[in-house]
Every structure is written in structure tokens, then in C-alpha cells.
Protein backbone atom coordinates (compact mmCIF):
# COMPACT_ATOMS: atom_id res chain seq x y z
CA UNK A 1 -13.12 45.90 -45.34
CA UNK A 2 -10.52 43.51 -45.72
CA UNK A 3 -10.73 40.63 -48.71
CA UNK A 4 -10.64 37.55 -47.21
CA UNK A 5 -8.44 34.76 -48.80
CA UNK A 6 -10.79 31.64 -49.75
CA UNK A 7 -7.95 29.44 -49.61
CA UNK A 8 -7.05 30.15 -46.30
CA UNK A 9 -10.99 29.58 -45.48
CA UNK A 10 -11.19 26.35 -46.67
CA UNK A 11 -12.34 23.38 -44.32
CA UNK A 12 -9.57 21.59 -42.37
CA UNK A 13 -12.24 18.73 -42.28
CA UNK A 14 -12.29 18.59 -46.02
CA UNK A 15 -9.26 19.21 -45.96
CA UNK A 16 -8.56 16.35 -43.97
CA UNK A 17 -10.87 14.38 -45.84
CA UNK A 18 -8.93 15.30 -49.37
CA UNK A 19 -6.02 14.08 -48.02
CA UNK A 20 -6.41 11.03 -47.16
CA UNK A 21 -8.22 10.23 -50.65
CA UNK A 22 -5.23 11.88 -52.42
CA UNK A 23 -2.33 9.99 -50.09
CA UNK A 24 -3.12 6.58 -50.86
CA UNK A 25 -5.30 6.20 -54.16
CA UNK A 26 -2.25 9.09 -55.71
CA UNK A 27 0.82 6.94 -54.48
CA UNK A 28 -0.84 3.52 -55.97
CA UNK A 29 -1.44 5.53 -59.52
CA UNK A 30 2.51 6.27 -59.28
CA UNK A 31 2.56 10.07 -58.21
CA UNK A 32 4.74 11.99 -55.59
CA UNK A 33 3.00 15.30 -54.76
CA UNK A 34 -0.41 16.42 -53.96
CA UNK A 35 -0.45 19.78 -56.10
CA UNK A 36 0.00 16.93 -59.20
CA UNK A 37 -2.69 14.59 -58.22
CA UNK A 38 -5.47 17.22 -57.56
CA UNK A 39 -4.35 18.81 -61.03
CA UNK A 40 -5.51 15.35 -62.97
CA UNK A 41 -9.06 16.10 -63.93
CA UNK A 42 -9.91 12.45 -62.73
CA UNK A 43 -8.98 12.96 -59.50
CA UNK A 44 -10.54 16.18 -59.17
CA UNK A 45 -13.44 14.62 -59.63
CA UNK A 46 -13.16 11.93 -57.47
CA UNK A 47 -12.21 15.03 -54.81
CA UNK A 48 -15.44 16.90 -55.86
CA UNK A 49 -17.86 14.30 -55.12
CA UNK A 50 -16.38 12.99 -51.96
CA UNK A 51 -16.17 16.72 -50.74
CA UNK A 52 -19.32 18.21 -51.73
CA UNK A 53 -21.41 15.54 -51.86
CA UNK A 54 -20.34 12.44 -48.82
CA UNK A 55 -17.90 14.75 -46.38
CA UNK A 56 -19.49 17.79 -46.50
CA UNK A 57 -23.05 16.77 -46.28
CA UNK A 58 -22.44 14.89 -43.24
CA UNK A 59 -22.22 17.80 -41.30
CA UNK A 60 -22.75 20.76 -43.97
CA UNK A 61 -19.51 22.36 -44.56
CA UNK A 62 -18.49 24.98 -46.85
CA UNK A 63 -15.13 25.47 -48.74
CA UNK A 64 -15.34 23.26 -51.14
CA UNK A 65 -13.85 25.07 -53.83
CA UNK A 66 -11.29 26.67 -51.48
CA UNK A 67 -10.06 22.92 -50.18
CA UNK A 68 -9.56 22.21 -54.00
CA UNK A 69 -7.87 25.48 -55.20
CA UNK A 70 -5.75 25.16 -52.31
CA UNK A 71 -4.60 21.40 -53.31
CA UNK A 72 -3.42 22.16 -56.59
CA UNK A 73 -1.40 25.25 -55.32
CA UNK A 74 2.11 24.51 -57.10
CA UNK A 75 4.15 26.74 -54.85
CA UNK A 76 3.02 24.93 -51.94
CA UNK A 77 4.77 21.10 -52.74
CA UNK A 78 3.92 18.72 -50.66
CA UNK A 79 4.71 15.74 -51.12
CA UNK A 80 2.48 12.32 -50.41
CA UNK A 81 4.54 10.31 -48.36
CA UNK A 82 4.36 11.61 -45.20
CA UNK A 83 0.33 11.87 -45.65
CA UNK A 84 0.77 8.09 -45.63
CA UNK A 85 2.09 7.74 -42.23
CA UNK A 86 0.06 6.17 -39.56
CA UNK A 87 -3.22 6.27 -41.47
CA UNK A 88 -5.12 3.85 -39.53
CA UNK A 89 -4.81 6.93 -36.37
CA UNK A 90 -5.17 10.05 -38.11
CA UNK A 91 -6.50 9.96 -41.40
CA UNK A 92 -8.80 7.03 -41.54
CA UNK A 93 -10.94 7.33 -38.40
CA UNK A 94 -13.02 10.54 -39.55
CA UNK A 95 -13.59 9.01 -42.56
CA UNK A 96 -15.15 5.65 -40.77
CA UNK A 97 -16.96 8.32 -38.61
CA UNK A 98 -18.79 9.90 -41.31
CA UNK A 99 -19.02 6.19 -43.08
CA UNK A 100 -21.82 5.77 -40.14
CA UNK A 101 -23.62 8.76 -40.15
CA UNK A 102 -24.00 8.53 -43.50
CA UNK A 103 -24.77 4.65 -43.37
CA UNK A 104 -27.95 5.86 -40.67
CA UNK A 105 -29.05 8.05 -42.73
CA UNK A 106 -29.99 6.05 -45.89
CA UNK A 107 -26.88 8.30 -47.84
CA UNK A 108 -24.64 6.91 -50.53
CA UNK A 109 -20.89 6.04 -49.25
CA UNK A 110 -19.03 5.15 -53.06
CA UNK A 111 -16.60 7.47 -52.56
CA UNK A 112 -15.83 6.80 -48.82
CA UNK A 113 -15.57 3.44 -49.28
CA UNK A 114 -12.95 3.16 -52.39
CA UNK A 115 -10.96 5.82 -50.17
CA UNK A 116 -10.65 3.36 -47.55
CA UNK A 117 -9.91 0.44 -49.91
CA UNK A 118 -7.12 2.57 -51.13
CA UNK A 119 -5.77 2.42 -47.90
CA UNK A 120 -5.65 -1.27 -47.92
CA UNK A 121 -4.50 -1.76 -50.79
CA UNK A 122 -1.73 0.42 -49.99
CA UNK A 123 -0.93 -1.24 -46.93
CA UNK A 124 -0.32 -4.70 -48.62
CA UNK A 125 2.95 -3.00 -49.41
CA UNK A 126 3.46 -2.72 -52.82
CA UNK A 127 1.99 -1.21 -56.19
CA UNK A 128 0.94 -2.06 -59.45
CA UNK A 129 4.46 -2.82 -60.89
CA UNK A 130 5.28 -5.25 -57.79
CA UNK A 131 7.25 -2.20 -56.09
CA UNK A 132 7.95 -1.67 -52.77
CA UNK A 133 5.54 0.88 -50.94
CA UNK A 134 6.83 2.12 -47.56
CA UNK A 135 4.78 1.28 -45.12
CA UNK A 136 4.29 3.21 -42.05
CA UNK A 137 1.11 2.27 -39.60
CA UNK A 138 0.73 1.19 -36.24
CA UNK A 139 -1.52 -1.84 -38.28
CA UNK A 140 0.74 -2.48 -40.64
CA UNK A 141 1.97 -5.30 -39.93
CA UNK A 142 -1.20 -7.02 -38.77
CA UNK A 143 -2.93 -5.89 -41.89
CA UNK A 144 0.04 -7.81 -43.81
CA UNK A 145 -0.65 -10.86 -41.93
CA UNK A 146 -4.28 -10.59 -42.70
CA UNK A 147 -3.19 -9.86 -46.63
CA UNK A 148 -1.15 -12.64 -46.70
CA UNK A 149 -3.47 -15.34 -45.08
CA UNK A 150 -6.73 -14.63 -46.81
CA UNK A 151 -5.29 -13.59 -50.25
CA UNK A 152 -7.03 -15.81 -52.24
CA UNK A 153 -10.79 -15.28 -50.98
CA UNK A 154 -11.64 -11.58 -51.54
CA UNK A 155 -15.17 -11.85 -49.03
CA UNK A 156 -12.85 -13.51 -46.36
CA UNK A 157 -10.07 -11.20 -47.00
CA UNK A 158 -12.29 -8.02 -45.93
CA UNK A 159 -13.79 -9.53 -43.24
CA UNK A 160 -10.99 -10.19 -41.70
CA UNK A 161 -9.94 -6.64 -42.18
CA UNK A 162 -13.33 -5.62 -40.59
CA UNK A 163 -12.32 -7.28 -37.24
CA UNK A 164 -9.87 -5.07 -36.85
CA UNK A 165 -11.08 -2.64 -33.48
CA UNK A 166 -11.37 -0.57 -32.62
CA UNK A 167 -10.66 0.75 -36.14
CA UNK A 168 -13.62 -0.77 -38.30
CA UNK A 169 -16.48 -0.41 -35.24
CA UNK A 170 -19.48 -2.91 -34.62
CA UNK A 171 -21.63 -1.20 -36.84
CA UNK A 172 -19.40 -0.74 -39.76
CA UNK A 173 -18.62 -5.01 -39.92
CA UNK A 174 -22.65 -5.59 -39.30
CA UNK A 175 -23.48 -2.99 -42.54
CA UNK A 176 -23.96 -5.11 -45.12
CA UNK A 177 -23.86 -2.18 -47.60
CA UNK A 178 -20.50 -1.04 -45.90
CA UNK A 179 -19.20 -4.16 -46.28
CA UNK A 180 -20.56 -4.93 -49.72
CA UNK A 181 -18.99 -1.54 -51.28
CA UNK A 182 -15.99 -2.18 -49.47
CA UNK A 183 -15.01 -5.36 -50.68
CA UNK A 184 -16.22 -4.12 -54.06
CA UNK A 185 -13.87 -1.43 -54.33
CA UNK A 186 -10.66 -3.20 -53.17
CA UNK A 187 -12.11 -5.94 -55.59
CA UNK A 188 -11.66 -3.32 -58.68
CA UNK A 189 -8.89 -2.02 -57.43
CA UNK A 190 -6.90 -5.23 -57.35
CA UNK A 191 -8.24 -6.37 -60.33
CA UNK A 192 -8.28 -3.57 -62.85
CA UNK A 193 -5.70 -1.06 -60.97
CA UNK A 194 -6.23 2.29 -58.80
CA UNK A 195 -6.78 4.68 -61.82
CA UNK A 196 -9.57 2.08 -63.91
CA UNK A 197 -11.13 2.00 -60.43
CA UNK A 198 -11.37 5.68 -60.23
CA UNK A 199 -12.61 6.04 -63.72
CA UNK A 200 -15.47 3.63 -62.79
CA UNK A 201 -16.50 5.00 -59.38
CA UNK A 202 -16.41 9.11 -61.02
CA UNK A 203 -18.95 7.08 -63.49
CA UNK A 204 -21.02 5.62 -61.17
CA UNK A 205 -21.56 8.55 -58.60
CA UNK A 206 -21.89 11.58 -61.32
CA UNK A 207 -25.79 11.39 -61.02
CA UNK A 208 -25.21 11.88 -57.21
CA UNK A 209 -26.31 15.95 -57.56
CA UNK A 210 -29.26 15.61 -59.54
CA UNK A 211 -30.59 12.36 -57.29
CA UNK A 212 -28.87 11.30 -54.66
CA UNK A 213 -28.34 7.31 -54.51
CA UNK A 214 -29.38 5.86 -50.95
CA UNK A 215 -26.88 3.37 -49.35
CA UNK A 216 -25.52 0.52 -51.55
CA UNK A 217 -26.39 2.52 -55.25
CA UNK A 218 -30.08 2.55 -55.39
CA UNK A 219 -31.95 5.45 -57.08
């Protein structure tokens, strides 16, 4: 019989799903390939739990493992950019999708959530340092408008992201525990940068195996 390759096994929905947590929350912390952010042991983490524990229990996948062997493949460079392109149509709608079903079922959505404020802060269009990022989204420039106008007032700033359909559906901007852990995340995120975020969600979600937090971090 012949071996079968994990790697080439591994989930296109996780993979998917790694992705888009690598392409946005990896350019803000300054790197240019995916093989070198999965290969930080922070993100790794962050890539565990939002694989094994929000993305694939929502339906039960397999391949974890194989999704993250295969990201930190060196021979196969990829580079981040082009992950970033047009985000708000192929990368960010599975994640609201499983958002939901999670949200319905009582399930924790940490992970899911600081993905998507990744996104948004990456679409304000620039980084830490004040440098340009390249943005590339049918949104983009009404997201910018949005960033620009409602800067100041964090709670006002992410509900007026939330009114952006069909993207962010009805149920997602009437969950207050969607919304709250949304506009938590791009909170820290602003505030203390992409990578002190990260450390402080891997913190707050590493009790996930042993008991599961329902929706909004209750044990």
C-alpha cells in the first residue's frame, strides 16, 4: 500500500482558515512570508487553537497537524502579500460563517474574532511604524472612510464597520458577544500592537482544551 503524504492531506478549509490569520496579523508584526510566521512559536499557537479548537470544531475536520507542517515548509515560499488581496471576498467570509455557527452554539470565538480585527486593522493602511500597507480590497476604501470618521470612538468605530453588508450579516452586528470581542481585539491591537495582542489572546484561550469557554470567555 502506498504511504500517503499528510501534508498533501491537510484541510483546504484550515487551510484557508490559517491563511487568513497568518496574512494580516503576520504583515502588521513586520514579516514577508508564511513559512516564517508559522515558524514563530507564538503564532503557532495562535494557529493551533484557531485550527483545532474554533475552525475545525465547527464542522469536525482533521489535518490539523498536516495544515501546520505544511505552513512552515521552507521550500515552498510564499509570500504574504498576495494572501492580502481582496480579503473582504475570499478570505474573510468563511471565517464570519463559522463566527455564527459557533456564536449558536454557545462556543468560544477569541481567536476568530482577533483574526478579523487583524483584517481591519490592516485595512486602515498602515503599520505600527506609520508605514504604508498596500491595500488591495473591494472595501477598502469604504473601510478607510469609516477609519477615518470614527477614529476617535473605538464602540462607534466598529459599529460602523458592522454595517458593512453583506459582509458582517444581521446576526453578527445584533451578537453582543461578537461585537464585544471584536471591538476588544482591534482595541488591543491598536493600543498595545499585533504581537502584545497575540501574546494576550494565546494566554487567554490556552485553557480552551481542558474546558472549553462558552461565547464571550465564560467558564
Amino acid at each position: 500500500m502506498t504511504e500517503v503524504d499528510p501534508i498533501k492531506q491537510a484541510s483546504p478549509q484550515l487551510l484557508h482558515g490559517a491563511y487568513t490569520a497568518l496574512a494580516y496579523a503576520g504583515t502588521l508584526a513586520g514579516y514577508s512570508y508564511v513559512h516564517q510566521t508559522a515558524a514563530n512559536p507564538l503564532f503557532a499557537r495562535y494557529l493551533h487553537h484557531l485550527l483545532h479548537y474554533e475552525l475545525a470544531a465547527s464542522p469536525l475536520l482533521p489535518g490539523t497537524s498536516a495544515v501546520l507542517q505544511q505552513l512552515t515548509q521552507p521550500e515552498a515560499v510564499q509570500p504574504l502579500q498576495p494572501l492580502t488581496v481582496n480579503g473582504s471576498q475570499q478570505l474573510l467570509p468563511d471565517m464570519l460563517a463559522i463566527a455564527e455557527l459557533r456564536l449558536a452554539a454557545g462556543q468560544g470565538i477569541d481567536a476568530l474574532c482577533f483574526t478579523v480585527a487583524a483584517w481591519l486593522r490592516f485595512s486602515m493602511g498602515f503599520d505600527a511604524k506609520g508605514d504604508t500597507l498596500q491595500v488591495v480590497d473591494p472595501l477598502a476604501e469604504r473601510l478607510m472612510q469609516i477609519r477615518l470618521q470614527y477614529w476617535e470612538h473605538i464602540d462607534e468605530l466598529v459599529a460602523q464597520y458592522l454595517l458593512v453588508a453583506p459582509l458582517f450579516s444581521a446576526t453578527l452586528r445584533s451578537s453582543e458577544v461578537f461585537c464585544e470581542r471584536l471591538t476588544y481585539w482591534l482595541s488591543y491591537i491598536l493600543a498595545n500592537g499585533v504581537v502584545t495582542a497575540l501574546q494576550t489572546l494565546v494566554l487567554e484561550v490556552q485553557d480552551y482544551s481542558a474546558s472549553p469557554r462558552l461565547a464571550g470567555g465564560q467558564v
